[in-house]
N, C-alpha and C. Protein backbone atom coordinates (compact mmCIF):
# COMPACT_ATOMS: atom_id res chain seq x y z
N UNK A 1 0.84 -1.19 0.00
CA UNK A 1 0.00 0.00 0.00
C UNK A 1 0.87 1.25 0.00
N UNK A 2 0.42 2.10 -0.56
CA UNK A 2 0.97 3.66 -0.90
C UNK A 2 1.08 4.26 0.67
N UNK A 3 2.42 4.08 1.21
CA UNK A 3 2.25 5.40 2.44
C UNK A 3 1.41 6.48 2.56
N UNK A 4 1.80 7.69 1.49
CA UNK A 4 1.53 8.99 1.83
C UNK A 4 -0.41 9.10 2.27
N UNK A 5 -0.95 8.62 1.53
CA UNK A 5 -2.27 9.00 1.87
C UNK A 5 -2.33 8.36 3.55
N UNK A 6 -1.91 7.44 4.49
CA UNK A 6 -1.81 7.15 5.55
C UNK A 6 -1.11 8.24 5.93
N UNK A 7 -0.12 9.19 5.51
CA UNK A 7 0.81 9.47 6.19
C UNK A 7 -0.12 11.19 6.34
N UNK A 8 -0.76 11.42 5.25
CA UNK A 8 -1.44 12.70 5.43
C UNK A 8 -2.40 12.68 6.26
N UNK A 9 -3.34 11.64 6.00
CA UNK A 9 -4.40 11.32 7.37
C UNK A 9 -3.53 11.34 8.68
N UNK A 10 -2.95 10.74 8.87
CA UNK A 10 -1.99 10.89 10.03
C UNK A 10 -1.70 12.24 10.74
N UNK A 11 -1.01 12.89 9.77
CA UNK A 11 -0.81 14.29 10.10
C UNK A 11 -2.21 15.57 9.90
N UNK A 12 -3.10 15.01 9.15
CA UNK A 12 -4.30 16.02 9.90
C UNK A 12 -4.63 15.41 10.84
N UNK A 13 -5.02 14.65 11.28
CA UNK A 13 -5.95 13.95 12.61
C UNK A 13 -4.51 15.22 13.63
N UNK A 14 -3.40 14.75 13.69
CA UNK A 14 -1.91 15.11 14.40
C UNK A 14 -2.00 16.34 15.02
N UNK A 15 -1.84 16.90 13.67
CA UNK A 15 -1.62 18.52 13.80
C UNK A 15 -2.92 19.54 14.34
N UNK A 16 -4.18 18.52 14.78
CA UNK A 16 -5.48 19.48 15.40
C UNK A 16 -4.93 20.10 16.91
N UNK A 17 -4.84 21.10 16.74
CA UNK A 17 -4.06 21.85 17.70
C UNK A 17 -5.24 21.89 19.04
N UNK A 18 -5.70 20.77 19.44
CA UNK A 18 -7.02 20.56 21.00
C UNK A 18 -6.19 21.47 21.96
N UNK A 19 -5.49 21.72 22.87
CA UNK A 19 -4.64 21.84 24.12
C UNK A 19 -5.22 23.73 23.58
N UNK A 20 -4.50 24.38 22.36
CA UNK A 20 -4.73 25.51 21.99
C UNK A 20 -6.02 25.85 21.89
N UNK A 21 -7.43 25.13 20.79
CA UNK A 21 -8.35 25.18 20.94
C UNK A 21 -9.37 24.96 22.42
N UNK A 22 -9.04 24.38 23.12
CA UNK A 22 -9.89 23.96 24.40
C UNK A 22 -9.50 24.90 25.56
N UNK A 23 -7.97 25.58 25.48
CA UNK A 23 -8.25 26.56 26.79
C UNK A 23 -8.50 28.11 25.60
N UNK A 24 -8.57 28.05 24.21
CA UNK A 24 -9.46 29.14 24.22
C UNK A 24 -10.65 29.59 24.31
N UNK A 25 -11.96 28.39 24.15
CA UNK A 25 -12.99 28.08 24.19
C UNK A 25 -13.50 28.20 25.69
N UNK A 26 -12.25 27.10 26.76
CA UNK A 26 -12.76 27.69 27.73
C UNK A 26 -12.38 28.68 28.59
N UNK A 27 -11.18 29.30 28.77
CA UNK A 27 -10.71 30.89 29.29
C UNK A 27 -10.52 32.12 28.59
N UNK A 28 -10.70 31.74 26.90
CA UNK A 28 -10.17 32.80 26.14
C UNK A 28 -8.60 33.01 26.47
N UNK A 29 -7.74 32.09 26.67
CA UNK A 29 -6.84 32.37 26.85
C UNK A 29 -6.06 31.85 25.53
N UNK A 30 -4.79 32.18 25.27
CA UNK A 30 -3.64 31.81 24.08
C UNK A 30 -2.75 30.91 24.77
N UNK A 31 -2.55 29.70 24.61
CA UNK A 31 -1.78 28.87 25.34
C UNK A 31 -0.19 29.10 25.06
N UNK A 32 -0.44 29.49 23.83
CA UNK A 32 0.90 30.18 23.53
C UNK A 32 1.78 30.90 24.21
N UNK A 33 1.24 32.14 24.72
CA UNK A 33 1.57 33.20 25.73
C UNK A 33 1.61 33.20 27.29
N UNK A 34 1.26 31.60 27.91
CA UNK A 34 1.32 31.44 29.29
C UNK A 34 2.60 30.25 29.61
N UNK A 35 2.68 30.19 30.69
CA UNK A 35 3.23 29.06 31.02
C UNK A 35 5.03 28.88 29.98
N UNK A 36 4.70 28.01 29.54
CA UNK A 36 6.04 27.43 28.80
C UNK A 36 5.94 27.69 27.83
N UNK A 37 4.71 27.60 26.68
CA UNK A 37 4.23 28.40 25.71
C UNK A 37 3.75 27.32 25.20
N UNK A 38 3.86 25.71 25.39
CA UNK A 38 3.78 24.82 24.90
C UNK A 38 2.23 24.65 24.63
N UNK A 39 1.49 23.63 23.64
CA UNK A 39 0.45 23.80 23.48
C UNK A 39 -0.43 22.11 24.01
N UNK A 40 0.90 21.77 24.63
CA UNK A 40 0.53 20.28 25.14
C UNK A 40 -0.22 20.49 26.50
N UNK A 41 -0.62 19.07 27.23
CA UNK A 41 -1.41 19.06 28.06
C UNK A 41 -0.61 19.47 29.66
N UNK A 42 0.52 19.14 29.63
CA UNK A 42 1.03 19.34 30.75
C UNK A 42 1.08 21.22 31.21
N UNK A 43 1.33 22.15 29.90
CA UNK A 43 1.26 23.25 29.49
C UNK A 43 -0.48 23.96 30.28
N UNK A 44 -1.16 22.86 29.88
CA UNK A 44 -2.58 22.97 30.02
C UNK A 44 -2.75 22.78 31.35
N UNK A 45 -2.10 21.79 31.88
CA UNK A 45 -2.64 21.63 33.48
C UNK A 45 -1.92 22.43 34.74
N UNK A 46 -0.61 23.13 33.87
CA UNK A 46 0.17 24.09 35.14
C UNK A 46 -0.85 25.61 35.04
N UNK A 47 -1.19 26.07 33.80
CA UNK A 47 -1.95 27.21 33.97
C UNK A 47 -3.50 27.22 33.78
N UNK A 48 -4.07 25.97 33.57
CA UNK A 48 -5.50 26.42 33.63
C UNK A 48 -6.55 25.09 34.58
N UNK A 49 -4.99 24.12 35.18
CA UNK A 49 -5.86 23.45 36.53
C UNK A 49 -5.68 22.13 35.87
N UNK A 50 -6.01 21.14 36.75
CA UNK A 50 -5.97 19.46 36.38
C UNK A 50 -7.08 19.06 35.65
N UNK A 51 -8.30 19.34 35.81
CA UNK A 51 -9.35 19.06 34.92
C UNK A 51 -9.23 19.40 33.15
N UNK A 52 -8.97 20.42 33.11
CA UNK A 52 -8.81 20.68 31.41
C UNK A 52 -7.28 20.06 31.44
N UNK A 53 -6.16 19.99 32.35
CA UNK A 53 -4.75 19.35 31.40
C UNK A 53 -5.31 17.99 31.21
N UNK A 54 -6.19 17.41 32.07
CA UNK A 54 -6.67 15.65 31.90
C UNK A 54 -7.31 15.71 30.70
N UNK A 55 -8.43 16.43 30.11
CA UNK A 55 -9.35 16.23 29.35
C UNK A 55 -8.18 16.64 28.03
N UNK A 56 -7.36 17.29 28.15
CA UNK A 56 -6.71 17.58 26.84
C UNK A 56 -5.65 16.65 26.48
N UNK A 57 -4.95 16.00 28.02
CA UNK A 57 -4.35 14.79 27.89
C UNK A 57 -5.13 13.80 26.79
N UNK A 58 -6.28 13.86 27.41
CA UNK A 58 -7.22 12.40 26.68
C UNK A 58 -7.17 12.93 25.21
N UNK A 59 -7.54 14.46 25.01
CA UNK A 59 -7.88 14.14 23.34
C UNK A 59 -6.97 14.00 22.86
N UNK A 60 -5.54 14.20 23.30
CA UNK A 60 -4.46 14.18 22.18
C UNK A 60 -4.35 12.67 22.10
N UNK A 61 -4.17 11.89 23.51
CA UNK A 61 -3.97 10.42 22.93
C UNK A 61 -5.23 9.59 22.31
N UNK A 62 -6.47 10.33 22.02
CA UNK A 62 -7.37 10.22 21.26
C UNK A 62 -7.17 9.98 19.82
N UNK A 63 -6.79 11.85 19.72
CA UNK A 63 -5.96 11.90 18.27
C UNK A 63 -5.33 11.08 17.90
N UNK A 64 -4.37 10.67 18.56
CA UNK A 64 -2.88 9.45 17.91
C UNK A 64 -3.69 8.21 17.67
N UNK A 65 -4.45 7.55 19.14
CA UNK A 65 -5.18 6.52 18.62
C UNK A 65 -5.80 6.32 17.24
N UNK A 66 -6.81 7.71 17.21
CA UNK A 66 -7.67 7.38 16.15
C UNK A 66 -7.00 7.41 14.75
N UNK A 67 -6.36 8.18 14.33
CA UNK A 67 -5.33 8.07 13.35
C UNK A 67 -4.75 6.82 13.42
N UNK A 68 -4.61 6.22 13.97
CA UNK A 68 -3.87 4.51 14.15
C UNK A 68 -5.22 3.61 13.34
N UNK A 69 -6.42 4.07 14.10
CA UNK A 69 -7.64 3.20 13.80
C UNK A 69 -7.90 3.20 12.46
N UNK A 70 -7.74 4.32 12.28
CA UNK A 70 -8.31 4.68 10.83
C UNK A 70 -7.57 3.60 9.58
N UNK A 71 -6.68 3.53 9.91
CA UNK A 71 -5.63 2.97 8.88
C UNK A 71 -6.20 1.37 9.13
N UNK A 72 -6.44 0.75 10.19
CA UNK A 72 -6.42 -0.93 10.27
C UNK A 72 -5.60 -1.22 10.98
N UNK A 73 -4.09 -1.87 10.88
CA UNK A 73 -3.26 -1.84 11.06
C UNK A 73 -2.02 -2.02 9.96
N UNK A 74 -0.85 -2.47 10.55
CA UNK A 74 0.14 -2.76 9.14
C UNK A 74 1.11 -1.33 9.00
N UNK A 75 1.89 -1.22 7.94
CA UNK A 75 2.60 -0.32 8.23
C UNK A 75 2.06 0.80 7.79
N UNK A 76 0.90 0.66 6.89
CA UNK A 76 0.19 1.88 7.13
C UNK A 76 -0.30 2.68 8.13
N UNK A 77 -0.49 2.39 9.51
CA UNK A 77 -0.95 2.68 10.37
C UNK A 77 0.00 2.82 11.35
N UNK A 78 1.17 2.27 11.64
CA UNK A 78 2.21 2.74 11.88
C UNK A 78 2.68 4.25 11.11
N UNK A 79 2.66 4.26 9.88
CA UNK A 79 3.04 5.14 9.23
C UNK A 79 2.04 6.66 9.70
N UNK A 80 0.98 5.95 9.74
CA UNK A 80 0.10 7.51 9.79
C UNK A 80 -0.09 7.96 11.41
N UNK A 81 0.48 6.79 12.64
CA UNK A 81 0.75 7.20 13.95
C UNK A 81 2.23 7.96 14.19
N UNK A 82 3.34 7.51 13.50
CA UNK A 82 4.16 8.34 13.30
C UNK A 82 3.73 9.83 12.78
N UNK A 83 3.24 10.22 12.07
CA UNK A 83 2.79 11.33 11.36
C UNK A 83 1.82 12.24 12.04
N UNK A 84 0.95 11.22 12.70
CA UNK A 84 -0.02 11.97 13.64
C UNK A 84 0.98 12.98 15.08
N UNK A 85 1.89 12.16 15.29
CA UNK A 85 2.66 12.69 16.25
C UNK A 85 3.72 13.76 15.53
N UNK A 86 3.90 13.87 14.56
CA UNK A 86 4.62 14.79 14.15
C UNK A 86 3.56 16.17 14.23
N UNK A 87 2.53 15.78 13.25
CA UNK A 87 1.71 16.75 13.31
C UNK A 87 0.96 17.33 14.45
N UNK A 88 1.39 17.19 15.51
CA UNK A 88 0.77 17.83 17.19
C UNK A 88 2.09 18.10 17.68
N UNK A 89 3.45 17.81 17.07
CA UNK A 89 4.76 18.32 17.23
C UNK A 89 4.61 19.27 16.32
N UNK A 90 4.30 19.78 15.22
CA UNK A 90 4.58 20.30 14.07
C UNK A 90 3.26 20.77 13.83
N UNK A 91 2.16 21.57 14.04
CA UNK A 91 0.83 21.90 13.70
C UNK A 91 0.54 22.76 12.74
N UNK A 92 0.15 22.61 11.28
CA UNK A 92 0.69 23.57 10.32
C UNK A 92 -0.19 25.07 10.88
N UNK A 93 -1.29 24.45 11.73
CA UNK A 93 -2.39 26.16 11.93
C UNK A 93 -1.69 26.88 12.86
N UNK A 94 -0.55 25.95 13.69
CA UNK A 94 0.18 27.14 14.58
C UNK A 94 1.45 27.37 14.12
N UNK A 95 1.70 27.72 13.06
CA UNK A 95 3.13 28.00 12.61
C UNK A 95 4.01 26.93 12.92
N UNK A 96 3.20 25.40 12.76
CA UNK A 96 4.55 24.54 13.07
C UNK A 96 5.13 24.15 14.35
N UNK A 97 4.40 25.07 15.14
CA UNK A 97 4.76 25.08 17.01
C UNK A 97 3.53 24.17 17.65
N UNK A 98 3.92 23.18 17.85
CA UNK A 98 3.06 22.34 18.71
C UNK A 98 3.37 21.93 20.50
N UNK A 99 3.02 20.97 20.63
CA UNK A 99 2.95 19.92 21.84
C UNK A 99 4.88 19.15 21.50
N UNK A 100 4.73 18.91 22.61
CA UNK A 100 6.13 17.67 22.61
C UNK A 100 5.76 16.37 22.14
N UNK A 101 4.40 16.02 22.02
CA UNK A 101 3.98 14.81 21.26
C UNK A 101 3.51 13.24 22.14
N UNK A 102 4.43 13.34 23.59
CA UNK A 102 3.74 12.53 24.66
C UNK A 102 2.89 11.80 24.24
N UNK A 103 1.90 12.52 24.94
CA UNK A 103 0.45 11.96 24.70
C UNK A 103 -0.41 11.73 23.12
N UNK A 104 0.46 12.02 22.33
CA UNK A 104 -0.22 11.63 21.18
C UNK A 104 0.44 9.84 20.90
N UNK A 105 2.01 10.65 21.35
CA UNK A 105 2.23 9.10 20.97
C UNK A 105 1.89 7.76 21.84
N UNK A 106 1.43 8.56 23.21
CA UNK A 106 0.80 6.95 23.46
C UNK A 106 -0.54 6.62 23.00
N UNK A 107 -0.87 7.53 23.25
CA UNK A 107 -2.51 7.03 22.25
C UNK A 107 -2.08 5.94 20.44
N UNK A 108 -0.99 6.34 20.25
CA UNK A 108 -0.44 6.00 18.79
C UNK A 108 -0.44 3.99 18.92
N UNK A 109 1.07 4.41 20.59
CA UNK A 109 1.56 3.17 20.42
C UNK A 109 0.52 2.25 21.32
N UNK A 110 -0.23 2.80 22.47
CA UNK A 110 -1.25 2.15 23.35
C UNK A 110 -2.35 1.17 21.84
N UNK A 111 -2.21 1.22 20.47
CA UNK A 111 -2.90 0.91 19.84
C UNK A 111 -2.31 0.03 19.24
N UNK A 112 -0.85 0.28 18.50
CA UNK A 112 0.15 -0.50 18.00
C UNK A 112 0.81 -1.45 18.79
N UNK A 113 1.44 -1.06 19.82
CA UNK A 113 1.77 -1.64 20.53
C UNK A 113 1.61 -1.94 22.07
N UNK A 114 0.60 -2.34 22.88
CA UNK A 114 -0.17 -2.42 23.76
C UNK A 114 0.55 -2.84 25.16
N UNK A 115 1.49 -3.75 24.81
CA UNK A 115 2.12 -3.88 26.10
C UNK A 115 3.39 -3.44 26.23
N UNK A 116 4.21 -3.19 25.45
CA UNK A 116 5.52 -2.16 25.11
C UNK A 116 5.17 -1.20 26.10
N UNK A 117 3.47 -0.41 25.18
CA UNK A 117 3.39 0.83 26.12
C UNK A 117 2.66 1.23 27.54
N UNK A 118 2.24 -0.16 28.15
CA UNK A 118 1.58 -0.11 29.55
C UNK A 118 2.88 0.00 30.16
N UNK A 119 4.34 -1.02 29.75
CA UNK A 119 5.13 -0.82 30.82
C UNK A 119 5.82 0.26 30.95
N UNK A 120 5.76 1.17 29.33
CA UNK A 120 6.59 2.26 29.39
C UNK A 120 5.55 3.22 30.24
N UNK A 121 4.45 3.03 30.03
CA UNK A 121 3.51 4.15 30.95
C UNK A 121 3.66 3.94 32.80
N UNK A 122 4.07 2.59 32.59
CA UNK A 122 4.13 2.05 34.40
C UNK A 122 5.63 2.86 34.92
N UNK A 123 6.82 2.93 33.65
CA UNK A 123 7.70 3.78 34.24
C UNK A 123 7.56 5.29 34.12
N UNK A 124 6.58 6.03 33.34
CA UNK A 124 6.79 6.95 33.77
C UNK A 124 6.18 7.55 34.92
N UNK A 125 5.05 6.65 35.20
CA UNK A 125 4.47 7.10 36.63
C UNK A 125 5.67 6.77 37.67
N UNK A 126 6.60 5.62 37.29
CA UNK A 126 7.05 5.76 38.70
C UNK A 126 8.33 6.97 38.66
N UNK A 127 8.25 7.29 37.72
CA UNK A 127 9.45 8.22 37.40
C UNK A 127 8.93 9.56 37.94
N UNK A 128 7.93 9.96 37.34
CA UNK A 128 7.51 10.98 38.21
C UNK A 128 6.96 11.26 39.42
N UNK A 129 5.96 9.96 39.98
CA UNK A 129 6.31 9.88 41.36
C UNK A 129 7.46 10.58 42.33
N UNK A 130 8.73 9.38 41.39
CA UNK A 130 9.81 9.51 42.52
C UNK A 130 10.37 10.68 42.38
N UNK A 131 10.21 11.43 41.00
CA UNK A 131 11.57 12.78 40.94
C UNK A 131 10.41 13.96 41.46
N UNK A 132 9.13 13.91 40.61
CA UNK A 132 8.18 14.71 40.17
C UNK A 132 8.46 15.73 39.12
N UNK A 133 9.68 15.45 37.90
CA UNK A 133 9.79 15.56 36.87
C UNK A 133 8.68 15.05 35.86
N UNK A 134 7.97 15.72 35.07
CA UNK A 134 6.60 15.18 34.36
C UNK A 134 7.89 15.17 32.77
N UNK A 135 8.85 15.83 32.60
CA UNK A 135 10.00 15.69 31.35
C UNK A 135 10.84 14.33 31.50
N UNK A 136 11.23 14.47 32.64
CA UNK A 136 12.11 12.48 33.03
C UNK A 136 10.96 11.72 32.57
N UNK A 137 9.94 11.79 33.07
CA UNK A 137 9.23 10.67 32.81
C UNK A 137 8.58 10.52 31.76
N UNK A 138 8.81 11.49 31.08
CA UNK A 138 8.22 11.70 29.45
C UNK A 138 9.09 10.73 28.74
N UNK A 139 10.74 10.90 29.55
CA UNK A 139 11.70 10.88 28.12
C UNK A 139 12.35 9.25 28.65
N UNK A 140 11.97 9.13 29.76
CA UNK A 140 12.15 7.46 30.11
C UNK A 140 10.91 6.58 29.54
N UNK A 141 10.07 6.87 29.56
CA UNK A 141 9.01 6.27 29.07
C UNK A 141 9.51 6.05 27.28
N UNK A 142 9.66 7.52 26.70
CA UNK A 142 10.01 7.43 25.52
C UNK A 142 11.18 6.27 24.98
N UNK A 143 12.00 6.32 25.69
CA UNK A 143 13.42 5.75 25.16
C UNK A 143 12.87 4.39 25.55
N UNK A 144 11.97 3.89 26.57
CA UNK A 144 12.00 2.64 27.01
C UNK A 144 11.13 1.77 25.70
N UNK A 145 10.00 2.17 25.74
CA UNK A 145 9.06 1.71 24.87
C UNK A 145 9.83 1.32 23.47
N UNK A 146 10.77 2.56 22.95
CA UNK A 146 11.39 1.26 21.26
C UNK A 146 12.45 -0.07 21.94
N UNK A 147 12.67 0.47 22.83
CA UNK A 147 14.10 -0.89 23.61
C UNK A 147 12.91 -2.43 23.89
N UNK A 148 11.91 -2.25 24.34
CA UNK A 148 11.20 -3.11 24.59
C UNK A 148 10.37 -3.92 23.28
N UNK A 149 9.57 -2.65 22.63
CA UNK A 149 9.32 -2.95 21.18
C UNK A 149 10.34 -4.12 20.82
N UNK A 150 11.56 -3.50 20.54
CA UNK A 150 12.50 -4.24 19.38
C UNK A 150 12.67 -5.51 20.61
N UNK A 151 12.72 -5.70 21.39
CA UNK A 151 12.71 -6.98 21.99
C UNK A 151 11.97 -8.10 21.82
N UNK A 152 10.48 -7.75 21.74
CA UNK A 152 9.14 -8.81 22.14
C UNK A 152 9.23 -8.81 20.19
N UNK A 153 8.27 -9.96 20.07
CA UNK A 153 7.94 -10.16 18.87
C UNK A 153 6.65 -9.18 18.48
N UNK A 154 6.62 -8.40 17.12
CA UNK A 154 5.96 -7.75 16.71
C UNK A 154 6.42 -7.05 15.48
N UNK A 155 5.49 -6.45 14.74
CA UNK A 155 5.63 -5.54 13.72
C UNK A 155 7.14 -5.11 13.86
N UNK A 156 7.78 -4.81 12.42
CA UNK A 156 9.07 -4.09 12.13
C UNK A 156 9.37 -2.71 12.31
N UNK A 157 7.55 -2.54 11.76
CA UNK A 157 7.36 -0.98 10.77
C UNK A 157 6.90 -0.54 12.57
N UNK A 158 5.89 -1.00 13.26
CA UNK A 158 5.87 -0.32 14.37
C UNK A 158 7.40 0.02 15.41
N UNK A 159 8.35 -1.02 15.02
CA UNK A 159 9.04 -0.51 16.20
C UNK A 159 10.03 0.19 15.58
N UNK A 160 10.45 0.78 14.07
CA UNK A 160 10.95 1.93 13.66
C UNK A 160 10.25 2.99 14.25
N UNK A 161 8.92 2.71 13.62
CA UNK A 161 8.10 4.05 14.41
C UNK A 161 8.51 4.60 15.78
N UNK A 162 8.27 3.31 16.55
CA UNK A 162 8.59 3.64 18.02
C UNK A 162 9.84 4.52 18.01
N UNK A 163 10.75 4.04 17.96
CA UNK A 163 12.16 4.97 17.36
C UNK A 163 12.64 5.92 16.44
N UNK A 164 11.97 6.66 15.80
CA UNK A 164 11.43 7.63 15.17
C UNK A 164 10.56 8.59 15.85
N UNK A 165 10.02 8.38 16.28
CA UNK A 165 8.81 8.77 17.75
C UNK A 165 9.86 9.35 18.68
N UNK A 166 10.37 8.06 18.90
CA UNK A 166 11.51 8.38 20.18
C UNK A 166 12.58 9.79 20.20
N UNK A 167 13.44 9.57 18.87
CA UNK A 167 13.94 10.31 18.31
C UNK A 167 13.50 12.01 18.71
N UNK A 168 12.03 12.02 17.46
CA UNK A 168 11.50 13.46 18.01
C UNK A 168 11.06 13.88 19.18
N UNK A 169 10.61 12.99 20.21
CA UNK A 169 10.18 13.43 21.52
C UNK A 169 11.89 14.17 22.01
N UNK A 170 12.65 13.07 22.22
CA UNK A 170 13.71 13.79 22.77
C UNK A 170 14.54 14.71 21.98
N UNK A 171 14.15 14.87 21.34
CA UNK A 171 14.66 16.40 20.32
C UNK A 171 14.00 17.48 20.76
N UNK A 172 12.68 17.36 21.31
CA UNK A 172 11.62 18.17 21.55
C UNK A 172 12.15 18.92 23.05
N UNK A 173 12.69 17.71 24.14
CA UNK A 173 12.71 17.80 24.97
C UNK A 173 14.49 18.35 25.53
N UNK A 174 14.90 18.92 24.54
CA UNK A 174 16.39 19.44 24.39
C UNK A 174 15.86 20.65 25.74
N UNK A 175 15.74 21.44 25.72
CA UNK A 175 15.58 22.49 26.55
C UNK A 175 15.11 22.04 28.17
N UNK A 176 14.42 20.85 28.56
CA UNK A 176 14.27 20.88 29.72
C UNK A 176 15.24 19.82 30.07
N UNK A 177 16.27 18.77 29.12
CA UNK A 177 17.50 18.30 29.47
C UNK A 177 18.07 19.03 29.78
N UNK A 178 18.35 20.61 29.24
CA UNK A 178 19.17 21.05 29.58
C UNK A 178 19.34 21.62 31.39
N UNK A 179 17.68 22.29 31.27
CA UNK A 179 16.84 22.55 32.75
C UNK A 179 16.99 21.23 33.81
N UNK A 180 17.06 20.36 33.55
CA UNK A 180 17.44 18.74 34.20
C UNK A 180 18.67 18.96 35.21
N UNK A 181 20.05 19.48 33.59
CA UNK A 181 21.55 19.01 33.89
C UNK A 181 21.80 20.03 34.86
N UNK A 182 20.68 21.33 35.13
CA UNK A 182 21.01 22.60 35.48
C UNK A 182 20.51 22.87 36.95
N UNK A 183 19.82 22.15 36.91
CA UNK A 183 18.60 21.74 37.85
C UNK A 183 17.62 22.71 38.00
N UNK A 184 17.34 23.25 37.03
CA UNK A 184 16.15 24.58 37.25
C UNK A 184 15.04 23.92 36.44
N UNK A 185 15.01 22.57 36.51
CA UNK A 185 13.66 22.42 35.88
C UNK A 185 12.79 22.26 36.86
N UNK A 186 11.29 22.90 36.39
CA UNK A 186 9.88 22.67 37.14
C UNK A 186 9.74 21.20 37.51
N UNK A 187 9.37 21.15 38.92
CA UNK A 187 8.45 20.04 38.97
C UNK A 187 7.33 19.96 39.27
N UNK A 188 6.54 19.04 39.41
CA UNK A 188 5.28 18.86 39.18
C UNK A 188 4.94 19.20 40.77
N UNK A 189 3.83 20.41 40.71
CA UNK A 189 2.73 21.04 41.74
C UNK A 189 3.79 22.11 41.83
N UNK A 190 4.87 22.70 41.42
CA UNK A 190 5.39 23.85 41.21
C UNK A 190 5.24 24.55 40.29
């Protein structure tokens, strides 16, 4: 089957900028201009409360899911969950400035790959638990899930993805490594 038409569905479902749309609808606010500037959910839950960062959590890994669904499975659907996560990294209606992609990509891989990503989700809770870094546990979760992928038996095309995925999350997440090594990064209920 022809990638690109998976890969464009992918990236519209991706690039629906929810986190931006949902706290303007409900505060009139620009998610852009608060907080970190980010348009992801964590962005969402330091300045406008836990209820809307949860509900915006859900639609993005909505988004990734359903873009997964749409396709069936196969590497088409790999292909257009990769893409979906680019496009909520990359949102063409916000100049390209999105989310870090998290939560899209588990909604992506929670579909593709189901138990890869319960255990990578089981470490990032305990990761943030223990540090209350919500970025550690983004980017342990991230790196863990293709190491595990390429272990268990499954799809090829999903566990490039996974690692491709991986790739851009922690590209994304260059600036609060750096906040990490520095120790001025936020933690969580700060």
């Amino acid at each position: 089957m022809d990638l690109l038409p998976a890969i464009l569905i992918g990236y519209a479902i991706g690039s629906l900028p929810i986190g931006y749309l949902v706290t303007q609808v409900a505060s009139g606010v620009d998610l852009r201009q608060v907080g970190s500037g980010n348009v992801g959910a964590t962005n969402v839950y330091r300045t406008r409360g836990l209820r809307l960062g949860m509900a915006v959590m859900a639609a993005d890994m909505a988004k990734g899911a359903g873009a997964v669904l749409m396709l069936g499975g196969g590497s088409a659907a790999a292909a257009a969950g990769v893409a979906a996560v680019v496009g909520h990294v990359y949102p063409v209606w916000l100049g390209f400035k999105g989310g870090k992609g998290v939560a899209t990509a588990s909604g992506v891989f929670g579909v593709l790959a189901p138990w890869p990503t319960l255990i990578a989700a089981a470490a990032f809770g305990l990761t943030v638990a223990r540090t209350r870094f919500v970025s550690l546990g983004s980017m342990v979760a991230t790196v863990l899930l293709p190491v595990i992928g390429w272990s268990m038996p499954g799809l090829q095309s999903v566990n490039i993805g996974a690692t491709l995925v991986a790739a851009l999350i922690l590209f994304r997440h260059r600036g609060n490594i750096a906040r990490l090594r520095s120790r001025t990064e936020r933690a969580l209920g700060t």
